[in-house]
N, C-alpha and C. Protein backbone atom coordinates (compact mmCIF):
# COMPACT_ATOMS: atom_id res chain seq x y z
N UNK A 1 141.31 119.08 128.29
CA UNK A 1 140.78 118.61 129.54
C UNK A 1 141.84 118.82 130.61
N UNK A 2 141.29 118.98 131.87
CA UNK A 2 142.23 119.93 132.34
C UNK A 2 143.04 118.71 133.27
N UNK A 3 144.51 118.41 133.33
CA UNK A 3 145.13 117.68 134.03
C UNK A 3 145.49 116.08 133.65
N UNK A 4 144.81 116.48 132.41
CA UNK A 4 145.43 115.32 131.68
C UNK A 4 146.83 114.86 130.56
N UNK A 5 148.07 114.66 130.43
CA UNK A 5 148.54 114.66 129.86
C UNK A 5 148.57 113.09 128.34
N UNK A 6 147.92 114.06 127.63
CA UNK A 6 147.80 113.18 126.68
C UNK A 6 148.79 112.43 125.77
N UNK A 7 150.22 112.50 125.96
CA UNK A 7 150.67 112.32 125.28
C UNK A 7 151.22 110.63 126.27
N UNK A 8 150.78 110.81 127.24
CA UNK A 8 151.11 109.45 128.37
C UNK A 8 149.82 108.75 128.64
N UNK A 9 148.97 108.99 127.87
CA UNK A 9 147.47 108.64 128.04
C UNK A 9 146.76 107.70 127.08
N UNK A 10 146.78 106.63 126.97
CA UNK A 10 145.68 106.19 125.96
C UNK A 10 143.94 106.89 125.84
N UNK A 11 143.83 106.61 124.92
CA UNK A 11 141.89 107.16 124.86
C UNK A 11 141.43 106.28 123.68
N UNK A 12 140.33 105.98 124.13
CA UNK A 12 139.36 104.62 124.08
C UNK A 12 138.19 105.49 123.30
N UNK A 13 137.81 105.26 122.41
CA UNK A 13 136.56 105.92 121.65
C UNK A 13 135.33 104.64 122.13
N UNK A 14 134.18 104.74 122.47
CA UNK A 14 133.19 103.71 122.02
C UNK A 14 131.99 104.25 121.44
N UNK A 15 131.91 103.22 119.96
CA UNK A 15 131.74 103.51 119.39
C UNK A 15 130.03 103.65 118.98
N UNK A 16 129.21 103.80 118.07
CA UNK A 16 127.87 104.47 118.19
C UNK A 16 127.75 105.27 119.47
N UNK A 17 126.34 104.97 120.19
CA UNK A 17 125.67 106.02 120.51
C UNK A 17 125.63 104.85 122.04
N UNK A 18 125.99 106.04 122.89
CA UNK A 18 126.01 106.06 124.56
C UNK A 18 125.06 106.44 125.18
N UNK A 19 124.18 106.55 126.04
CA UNK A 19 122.79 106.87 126.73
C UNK A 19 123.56 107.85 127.56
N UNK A 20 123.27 109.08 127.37
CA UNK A 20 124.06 110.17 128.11
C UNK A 20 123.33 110.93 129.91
N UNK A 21 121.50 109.43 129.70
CA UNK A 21 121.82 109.70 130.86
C UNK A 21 122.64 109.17 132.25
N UNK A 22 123.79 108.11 131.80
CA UNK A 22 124.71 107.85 132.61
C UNK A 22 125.81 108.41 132.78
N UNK A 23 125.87 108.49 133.71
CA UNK A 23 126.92 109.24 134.61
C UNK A 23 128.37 108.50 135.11
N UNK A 24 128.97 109.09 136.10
CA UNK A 24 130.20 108.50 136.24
C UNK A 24 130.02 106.87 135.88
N UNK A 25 129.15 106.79 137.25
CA UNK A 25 128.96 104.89 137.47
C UNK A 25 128.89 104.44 136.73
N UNK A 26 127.59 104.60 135.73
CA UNK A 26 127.49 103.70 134.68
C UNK A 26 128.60 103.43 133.40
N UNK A 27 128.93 105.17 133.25
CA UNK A 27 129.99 105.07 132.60
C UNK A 27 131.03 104.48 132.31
N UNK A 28 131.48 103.75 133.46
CA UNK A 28 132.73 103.28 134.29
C UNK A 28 132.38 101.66 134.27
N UNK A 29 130.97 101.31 134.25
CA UNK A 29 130.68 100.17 134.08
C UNK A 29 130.88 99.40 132.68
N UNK A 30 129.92 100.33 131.48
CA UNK A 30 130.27 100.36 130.27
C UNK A 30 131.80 100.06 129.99
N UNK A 31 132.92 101.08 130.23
CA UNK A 31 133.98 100.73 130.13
C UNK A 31 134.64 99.35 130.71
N UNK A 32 134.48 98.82 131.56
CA UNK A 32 134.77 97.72 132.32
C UNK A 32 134.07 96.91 131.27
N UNK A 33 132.94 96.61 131.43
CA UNK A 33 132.08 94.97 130.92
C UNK A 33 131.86 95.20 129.20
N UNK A 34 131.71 96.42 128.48
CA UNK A 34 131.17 96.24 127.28
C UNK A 34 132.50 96.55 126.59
N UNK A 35 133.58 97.45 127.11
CA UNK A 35 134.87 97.79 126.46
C UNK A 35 135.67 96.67 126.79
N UNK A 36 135.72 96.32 127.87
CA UNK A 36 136.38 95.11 128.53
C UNK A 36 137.81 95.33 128.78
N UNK A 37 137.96 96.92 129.53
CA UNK A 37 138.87 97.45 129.62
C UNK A 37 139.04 98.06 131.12
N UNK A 38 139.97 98.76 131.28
CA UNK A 38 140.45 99.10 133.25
C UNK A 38 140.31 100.27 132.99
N UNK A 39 139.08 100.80 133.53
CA UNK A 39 138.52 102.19 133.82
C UNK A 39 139.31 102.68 134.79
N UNK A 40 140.40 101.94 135.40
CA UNK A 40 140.94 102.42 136.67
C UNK A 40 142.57 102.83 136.04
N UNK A 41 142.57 102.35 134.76
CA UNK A 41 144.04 102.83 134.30
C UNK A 41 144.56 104.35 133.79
N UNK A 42 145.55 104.52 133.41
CA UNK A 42 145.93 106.02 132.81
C UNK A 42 144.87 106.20 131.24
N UNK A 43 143.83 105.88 130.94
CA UNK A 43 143.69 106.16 130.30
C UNK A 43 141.80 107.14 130.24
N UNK A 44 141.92 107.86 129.05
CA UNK A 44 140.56 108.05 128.55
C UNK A 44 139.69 107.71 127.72
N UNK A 45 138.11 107.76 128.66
CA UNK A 45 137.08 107.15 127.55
C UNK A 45 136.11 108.15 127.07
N UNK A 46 135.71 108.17 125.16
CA UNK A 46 135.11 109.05 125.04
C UNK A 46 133.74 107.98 124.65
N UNK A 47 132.68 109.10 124.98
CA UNK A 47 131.48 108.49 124.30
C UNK A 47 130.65 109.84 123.43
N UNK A 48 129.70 108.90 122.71
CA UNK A 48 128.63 110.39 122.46
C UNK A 48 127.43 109.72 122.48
N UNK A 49 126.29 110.73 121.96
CA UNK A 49 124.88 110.42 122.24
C UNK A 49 124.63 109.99 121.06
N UNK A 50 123.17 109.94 120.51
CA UNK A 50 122.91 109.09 118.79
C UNK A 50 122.58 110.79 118.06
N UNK A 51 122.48 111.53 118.41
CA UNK A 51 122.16 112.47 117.64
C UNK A 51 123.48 113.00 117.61
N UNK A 52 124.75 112.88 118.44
CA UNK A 52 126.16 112.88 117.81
C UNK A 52 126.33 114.50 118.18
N UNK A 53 125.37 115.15 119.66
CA UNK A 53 125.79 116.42 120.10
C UNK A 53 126.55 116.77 120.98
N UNK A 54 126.45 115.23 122.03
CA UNK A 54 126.72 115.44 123.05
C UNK A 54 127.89 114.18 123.17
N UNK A 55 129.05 114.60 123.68
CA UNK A 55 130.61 113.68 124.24
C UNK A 55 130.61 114.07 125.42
N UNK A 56 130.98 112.85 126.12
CA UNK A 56 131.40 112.45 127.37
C UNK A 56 132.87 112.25 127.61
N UNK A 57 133.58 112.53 128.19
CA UNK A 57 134.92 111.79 128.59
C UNK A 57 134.79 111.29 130.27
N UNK A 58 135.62 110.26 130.24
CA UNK A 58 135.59 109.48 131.66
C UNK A 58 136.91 109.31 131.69
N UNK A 59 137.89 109.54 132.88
CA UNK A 59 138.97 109.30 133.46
C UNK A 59 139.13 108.81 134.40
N UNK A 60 140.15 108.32 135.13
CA UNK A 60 140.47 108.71 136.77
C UNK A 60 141.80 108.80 136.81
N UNK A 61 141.43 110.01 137.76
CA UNK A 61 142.33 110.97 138.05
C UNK A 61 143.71 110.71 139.19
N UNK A 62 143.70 109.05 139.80
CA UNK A 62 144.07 108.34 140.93
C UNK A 62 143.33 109.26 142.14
N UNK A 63 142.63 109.48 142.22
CA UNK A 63 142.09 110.20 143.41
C UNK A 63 140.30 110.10 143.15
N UNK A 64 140.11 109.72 142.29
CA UNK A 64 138.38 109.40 142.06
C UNK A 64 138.55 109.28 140.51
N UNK A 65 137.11 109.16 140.32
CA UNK A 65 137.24 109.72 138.69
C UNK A 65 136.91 110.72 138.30
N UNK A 66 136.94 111.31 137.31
CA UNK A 66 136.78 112.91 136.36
C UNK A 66 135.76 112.73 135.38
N UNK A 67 134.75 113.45 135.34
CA UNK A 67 133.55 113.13 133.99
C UNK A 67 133.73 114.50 133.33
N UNK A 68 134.26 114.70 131.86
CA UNK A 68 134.08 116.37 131.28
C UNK A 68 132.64 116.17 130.14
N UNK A 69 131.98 116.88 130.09
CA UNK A 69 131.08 116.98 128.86
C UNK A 69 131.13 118.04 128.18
N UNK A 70 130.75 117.94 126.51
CA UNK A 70 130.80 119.27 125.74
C UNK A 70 129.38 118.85 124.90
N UNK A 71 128.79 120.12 124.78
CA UNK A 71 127.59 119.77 124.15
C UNK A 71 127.84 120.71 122.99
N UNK A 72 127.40 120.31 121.58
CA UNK A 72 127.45 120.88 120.46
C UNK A 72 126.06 121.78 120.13
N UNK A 73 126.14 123.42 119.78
CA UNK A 73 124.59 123.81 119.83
C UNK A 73 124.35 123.74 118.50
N UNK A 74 125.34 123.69 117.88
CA UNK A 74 125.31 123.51 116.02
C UNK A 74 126.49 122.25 115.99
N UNK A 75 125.82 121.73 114.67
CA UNK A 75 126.49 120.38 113.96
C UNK A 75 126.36 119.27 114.37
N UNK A 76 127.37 118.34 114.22
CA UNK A 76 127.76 117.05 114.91
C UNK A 76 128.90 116.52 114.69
N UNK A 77 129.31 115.73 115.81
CA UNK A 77 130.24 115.13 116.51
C UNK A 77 130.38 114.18 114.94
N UNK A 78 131.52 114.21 114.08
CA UNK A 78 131.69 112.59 113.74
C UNK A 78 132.43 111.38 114.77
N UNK A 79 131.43 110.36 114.85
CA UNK A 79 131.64 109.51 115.62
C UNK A 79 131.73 108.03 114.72
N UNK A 80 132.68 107.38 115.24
CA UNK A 80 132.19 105.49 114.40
C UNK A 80 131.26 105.09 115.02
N UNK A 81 130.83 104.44 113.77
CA UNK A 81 129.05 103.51 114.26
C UNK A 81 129.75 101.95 114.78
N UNK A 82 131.03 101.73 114.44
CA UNK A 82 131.46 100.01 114.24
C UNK A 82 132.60 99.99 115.21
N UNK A 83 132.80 98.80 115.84
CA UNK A 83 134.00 98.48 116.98
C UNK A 83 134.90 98.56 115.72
N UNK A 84 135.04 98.00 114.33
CA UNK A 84 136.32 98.44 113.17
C UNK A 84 136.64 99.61 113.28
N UNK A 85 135.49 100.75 112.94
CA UNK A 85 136.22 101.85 112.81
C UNK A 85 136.74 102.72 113.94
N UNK A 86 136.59 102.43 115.40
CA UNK A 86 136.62 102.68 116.63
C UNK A 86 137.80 102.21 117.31
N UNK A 87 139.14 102.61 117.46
CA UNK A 87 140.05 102.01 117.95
C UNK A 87 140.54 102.89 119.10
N UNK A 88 141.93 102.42 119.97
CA UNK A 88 142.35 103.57 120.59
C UNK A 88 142.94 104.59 119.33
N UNK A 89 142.64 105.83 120.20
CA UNK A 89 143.54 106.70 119.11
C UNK A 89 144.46 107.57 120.17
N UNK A 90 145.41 108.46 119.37
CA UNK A 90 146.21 109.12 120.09
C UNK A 90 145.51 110.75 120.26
N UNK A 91 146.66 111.03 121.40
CA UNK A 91 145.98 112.15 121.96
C UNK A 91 146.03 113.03 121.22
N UNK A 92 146.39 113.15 120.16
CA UNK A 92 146.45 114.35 118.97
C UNK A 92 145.48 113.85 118.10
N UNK A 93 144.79 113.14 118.41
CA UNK A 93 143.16 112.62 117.87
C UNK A 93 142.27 113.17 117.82
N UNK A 94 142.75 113.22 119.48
CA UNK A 94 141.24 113.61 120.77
C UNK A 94 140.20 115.23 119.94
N UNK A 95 141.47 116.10 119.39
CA UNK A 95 141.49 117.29 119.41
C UNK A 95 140.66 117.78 117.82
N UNK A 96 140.99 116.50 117.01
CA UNK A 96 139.77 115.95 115.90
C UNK A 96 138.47 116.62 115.96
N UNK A 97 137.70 115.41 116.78
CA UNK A 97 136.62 115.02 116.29
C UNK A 97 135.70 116.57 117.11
N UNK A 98 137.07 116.82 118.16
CA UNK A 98 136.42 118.44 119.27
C UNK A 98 135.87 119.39 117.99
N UNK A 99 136.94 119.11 117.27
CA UNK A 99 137.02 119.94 115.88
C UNK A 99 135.88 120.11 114.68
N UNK A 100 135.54 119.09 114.54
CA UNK A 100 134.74 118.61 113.98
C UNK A 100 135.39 117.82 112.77
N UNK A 101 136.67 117.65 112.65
CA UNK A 101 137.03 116.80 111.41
C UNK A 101 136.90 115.24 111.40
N UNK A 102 136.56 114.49 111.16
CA UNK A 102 135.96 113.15 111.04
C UNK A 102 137.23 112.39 110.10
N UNK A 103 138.31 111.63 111.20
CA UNK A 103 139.43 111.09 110.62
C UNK A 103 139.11 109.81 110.99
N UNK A 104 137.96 109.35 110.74
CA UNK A 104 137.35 107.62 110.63
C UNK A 104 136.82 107.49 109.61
N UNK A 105 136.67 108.59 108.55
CA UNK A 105 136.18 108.30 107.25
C UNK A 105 136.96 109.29 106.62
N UNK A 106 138.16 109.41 106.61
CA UNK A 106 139.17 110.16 106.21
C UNK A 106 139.97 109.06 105.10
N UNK A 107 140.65 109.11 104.02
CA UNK A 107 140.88 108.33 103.04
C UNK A 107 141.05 106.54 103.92
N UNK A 108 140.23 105.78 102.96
CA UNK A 108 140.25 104.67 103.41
C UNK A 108 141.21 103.72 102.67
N UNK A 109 142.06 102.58 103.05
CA UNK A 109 143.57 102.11 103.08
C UNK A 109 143.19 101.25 101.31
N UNK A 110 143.68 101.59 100.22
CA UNK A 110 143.34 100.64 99.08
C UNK A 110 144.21 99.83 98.69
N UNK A 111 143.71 98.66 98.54
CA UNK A 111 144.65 97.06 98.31
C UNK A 111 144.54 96.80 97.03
N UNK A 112 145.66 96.84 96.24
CA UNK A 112 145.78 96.49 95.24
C UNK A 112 146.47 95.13 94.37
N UNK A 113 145.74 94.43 93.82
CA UNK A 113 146.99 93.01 93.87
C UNK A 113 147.57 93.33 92.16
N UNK A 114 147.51 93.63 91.14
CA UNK A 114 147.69 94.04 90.52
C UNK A 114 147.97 95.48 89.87
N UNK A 115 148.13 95.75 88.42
CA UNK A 115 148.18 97.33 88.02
C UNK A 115 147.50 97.12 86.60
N UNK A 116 146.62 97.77 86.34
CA UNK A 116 146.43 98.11 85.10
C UNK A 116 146.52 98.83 84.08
């Protein structure tokens, strides 16, 4: 994304499925009241649609905000369905899910209290 330096950037995944017919505003609203986060800070928000084709990113740029979209004509986006599996991630994340590799169901953490 162009002008963003990710490595000074947080990014905000939310998680299921986003109504992609909102736009900046709403976007920006979502982030504020349902993320409960500062749409106005250094950071980025991604969303996607329920069929998992279409991602949104929302920024601002200190000069307005920035909306990028990528639409998938084959596959899908892995996305988390759950605020658990949905956290910030780092900007060497972002470049994931563009990918199509799905590192939210990538080996999951096993607790062991014993050995057998």
């Amino acid at each position: 994304m162009i002008g963003i330096d990710f490595a000074a950037t947080a990014v905000y995944v939310r998680p299921g499925r986003t109504d992609m017919r909102k736009q900046i505003n709403g976007l920006s609203v979502l982030v504020q009241e349902d993320m409960e986060l500062d749409p106005f800070g250094a950071s980025v928000f991604l969303f996607c649609n329920r069929e998992r084709r279409i991602l949104k990113a929302l920024y601002w740029d200190r000069t307005g905000f920035a909306m990028w979209q990528k639409r998938l004509e084959r596959h899908r986006f892995p996305w988390p369905d759950t605020e658990q599996q949905a956290q910030q991630i780092t900007g060497e994340q972002v470049r994931l899910p563009l990918d199509g590799i799905d590192f939210w169901k990538a080996h999951t953490t096993l607790e062991y209290t014993t050995v057998m």
